[in-house]
N, C-alpha and C. Protein backbone atom coordinates (compact mmCIF):
# COMPACT_ATOMS: atom_id res chain seq x y z
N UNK A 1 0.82 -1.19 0.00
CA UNK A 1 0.00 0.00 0.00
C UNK A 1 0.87 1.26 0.00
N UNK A 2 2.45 1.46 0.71
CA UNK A 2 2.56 2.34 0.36
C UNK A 2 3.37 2.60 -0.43
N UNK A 3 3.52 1.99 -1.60
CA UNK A 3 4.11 2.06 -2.75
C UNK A 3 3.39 2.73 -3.69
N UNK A 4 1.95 2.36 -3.41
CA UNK A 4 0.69 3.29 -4.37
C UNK A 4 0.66 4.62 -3.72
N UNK A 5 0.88 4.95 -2.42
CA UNK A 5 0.84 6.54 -2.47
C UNK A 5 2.17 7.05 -2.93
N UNK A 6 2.86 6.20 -2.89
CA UNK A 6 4.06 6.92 -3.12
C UNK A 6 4.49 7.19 -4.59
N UNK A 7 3.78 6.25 -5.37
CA UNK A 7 3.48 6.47 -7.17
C UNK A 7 2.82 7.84 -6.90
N UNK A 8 1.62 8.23 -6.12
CA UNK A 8 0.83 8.75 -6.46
C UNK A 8 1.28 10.41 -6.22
N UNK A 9 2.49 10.15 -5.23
CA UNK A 9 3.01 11.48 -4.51
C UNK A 9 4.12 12.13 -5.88
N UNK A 10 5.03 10.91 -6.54
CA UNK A 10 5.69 11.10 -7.47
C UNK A 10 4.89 11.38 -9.17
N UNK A 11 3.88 11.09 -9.42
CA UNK A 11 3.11 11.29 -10.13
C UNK A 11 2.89 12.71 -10.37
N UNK A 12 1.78 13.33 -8.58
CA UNK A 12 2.01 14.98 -8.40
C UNK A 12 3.32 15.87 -8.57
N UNK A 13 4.32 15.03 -7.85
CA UNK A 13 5.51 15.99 -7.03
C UNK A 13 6.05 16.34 -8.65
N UNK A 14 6.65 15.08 -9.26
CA UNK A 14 7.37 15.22 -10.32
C UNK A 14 6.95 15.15 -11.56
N UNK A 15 5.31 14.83 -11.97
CA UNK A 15 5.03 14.85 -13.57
C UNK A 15 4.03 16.45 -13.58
N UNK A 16 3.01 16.47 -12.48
CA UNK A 16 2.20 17.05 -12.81
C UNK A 16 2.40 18.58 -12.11
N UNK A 17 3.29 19.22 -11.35
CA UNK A 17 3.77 20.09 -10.72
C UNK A 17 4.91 20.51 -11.29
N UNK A 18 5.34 19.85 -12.85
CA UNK A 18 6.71 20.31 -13.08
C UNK A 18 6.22 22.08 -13.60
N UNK A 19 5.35 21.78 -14.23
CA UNK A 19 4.93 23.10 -15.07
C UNK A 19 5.36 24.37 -13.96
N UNK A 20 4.37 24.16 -13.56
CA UNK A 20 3.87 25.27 -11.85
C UNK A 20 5.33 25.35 -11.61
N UNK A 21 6.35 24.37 -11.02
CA UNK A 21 8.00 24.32 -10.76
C UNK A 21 9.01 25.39 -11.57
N UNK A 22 8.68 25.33 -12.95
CA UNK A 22 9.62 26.01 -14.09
C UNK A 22 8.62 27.49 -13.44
N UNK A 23 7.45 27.90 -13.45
CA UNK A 23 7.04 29.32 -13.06
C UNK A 23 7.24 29.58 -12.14
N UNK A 24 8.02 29.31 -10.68
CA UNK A 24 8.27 29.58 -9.48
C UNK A 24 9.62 29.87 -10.08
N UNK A 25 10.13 29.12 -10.28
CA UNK A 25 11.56 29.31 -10.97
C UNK A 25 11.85 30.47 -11.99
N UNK A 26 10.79 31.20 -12.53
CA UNK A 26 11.00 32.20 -13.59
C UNK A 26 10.63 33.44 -12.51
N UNK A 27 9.95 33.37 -11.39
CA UNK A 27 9.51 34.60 -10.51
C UNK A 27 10.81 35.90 -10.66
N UNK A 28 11.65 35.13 -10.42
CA UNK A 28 12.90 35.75 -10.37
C UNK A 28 13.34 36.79 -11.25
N UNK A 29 13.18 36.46 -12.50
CA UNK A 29 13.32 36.98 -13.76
C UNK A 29 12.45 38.06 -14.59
N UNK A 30 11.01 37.04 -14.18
CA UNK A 30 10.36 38.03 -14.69
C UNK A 30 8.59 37.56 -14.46
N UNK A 31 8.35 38.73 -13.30
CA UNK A 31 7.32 38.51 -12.35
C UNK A 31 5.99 37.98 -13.10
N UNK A 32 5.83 39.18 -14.19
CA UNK A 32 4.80 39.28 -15.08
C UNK A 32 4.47 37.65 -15.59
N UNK A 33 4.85 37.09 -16.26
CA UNK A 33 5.40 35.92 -16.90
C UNK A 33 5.46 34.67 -16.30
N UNK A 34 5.91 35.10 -14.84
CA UNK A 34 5.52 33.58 -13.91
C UNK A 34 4.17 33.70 -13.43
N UNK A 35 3.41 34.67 -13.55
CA UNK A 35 2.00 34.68 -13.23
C UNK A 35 1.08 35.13 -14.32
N UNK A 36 1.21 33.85 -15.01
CA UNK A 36 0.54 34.21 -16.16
C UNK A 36 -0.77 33.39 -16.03
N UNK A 37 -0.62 32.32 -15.42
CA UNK A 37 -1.94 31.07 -14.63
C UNK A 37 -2.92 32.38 -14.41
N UNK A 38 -2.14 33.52 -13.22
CA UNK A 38 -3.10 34.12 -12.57
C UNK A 38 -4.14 35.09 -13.44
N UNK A 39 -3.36 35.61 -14.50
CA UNK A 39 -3.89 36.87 -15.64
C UNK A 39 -4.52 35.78 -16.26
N UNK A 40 -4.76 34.73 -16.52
CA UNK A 40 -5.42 33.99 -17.47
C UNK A 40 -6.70 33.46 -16.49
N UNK A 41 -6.67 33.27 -15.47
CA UNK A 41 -7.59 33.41 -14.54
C UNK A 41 -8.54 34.77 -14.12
N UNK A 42 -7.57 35.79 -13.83
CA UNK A 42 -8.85 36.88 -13.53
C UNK A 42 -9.12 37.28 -15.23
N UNK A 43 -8.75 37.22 -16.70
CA UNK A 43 -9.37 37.52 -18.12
C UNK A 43 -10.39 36.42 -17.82
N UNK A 44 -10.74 35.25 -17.51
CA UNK A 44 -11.66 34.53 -17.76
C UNK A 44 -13.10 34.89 -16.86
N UNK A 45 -12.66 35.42 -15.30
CA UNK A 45 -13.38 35.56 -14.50
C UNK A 45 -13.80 37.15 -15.25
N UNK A 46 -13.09 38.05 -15.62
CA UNK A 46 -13.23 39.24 -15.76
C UNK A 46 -14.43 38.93 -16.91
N UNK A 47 -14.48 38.26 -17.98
CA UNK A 47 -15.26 37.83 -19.43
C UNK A 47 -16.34 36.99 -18.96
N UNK A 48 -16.72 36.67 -17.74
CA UNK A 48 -17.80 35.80 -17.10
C UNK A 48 -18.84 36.84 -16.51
N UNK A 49 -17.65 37.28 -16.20
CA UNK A 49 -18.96 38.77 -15.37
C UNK A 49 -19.49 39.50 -15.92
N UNK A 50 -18.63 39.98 -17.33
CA UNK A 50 -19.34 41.17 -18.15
C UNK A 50 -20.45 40.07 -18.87
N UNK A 51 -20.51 38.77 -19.08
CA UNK A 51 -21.42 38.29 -19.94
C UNK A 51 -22.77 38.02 -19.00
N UNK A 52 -22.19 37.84 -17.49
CA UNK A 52 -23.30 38.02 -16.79
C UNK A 52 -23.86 39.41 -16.57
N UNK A 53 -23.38 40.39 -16.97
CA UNK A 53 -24.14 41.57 -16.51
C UNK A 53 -25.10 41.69 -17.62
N UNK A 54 -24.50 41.36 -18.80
CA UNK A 54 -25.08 41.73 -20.16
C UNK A 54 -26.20 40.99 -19.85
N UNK A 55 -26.10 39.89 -19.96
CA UNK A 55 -27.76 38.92 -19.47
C UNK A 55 -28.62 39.30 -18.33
N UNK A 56 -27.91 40.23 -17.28
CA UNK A 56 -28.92 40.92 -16.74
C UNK A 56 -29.71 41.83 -17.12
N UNK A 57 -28.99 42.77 -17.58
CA UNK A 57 -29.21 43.97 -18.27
C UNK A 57 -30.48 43.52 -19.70
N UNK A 58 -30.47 42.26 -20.36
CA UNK A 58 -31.02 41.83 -21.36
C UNK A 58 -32.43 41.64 -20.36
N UNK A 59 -32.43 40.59 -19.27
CA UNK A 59 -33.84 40.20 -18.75
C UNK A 59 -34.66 41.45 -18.04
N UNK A 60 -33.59 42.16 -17.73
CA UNK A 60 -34.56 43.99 -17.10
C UNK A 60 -34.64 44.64 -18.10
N UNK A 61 -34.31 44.61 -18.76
CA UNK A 61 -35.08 45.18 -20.26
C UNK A 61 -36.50 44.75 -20.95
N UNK A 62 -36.07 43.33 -21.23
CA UNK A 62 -37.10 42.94 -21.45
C UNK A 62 -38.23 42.23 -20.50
N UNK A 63 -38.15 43.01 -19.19
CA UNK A 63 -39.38 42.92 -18.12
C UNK A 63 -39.65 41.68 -17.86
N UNK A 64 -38.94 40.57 -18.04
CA UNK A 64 -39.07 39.34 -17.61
C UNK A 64 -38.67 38.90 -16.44
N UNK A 65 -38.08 39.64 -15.61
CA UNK A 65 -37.29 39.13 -14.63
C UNK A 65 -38.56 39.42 -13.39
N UNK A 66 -38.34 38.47 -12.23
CA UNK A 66 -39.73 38.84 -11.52
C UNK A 66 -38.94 38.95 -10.41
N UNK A 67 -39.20 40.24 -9.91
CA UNK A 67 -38.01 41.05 -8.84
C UNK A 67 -39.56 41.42 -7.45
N UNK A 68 -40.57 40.70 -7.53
CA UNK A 68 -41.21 40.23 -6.42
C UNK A 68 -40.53 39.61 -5.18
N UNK A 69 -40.60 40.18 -4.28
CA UNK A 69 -40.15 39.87 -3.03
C UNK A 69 -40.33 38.25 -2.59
N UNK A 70 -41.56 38.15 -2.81
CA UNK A 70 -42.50 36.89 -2.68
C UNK A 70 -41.93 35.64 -3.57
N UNK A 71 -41.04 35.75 -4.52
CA UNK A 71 -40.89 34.96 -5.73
C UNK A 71 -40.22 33.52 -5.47
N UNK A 72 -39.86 33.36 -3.85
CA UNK A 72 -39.26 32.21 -3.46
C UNK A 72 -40.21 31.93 -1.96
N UNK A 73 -40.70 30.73 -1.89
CA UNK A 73 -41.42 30.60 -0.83
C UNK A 73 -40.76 30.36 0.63
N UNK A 74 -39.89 30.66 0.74
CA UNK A 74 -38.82 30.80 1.98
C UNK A 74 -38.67 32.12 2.23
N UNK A 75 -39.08 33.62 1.37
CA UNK A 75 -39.43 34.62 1.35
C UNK A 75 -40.66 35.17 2.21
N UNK A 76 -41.51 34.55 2.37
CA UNK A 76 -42.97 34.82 2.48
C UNK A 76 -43.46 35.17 4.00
């Protein structure tokens, strides 16, 4: 048994953490560049939100949205 965690630790430590490893390793050099995971993370979150506002903005327009207090029966 613990030969399988220990595949499983070398699996993480050394196949699947090398990436992440080489960008800790570039911090040094050049900040921008080792945190590029992170800018590719808040552009995706940043492009989620504006598409959610837009779809708000679409259902209060078109008066569909039912902004009744009452509209959930745990409300009432």
């Amino acid at each position: 048994m613990k030969a399988f965690f220990e595949g499983i630790q070398y699996l993480f430590v050394n196949i699947l953490f090398a990436p992440l490893d080489f960008l800790r390793s570039l911090e040094l050099s050049s900040w921008f560049v080792a945190n590029t995971i992170n800018w590719i993370f808040m552009i995706i979150c940043a492009a989620a939100m504006l598409y959610w506002i837009k779809q708000l903005r679409i259902f209060d327009a078109a008066g569909t949205e039912n902004q009744d207090t009452t509209a959930h029966s745990f409300l009432k």
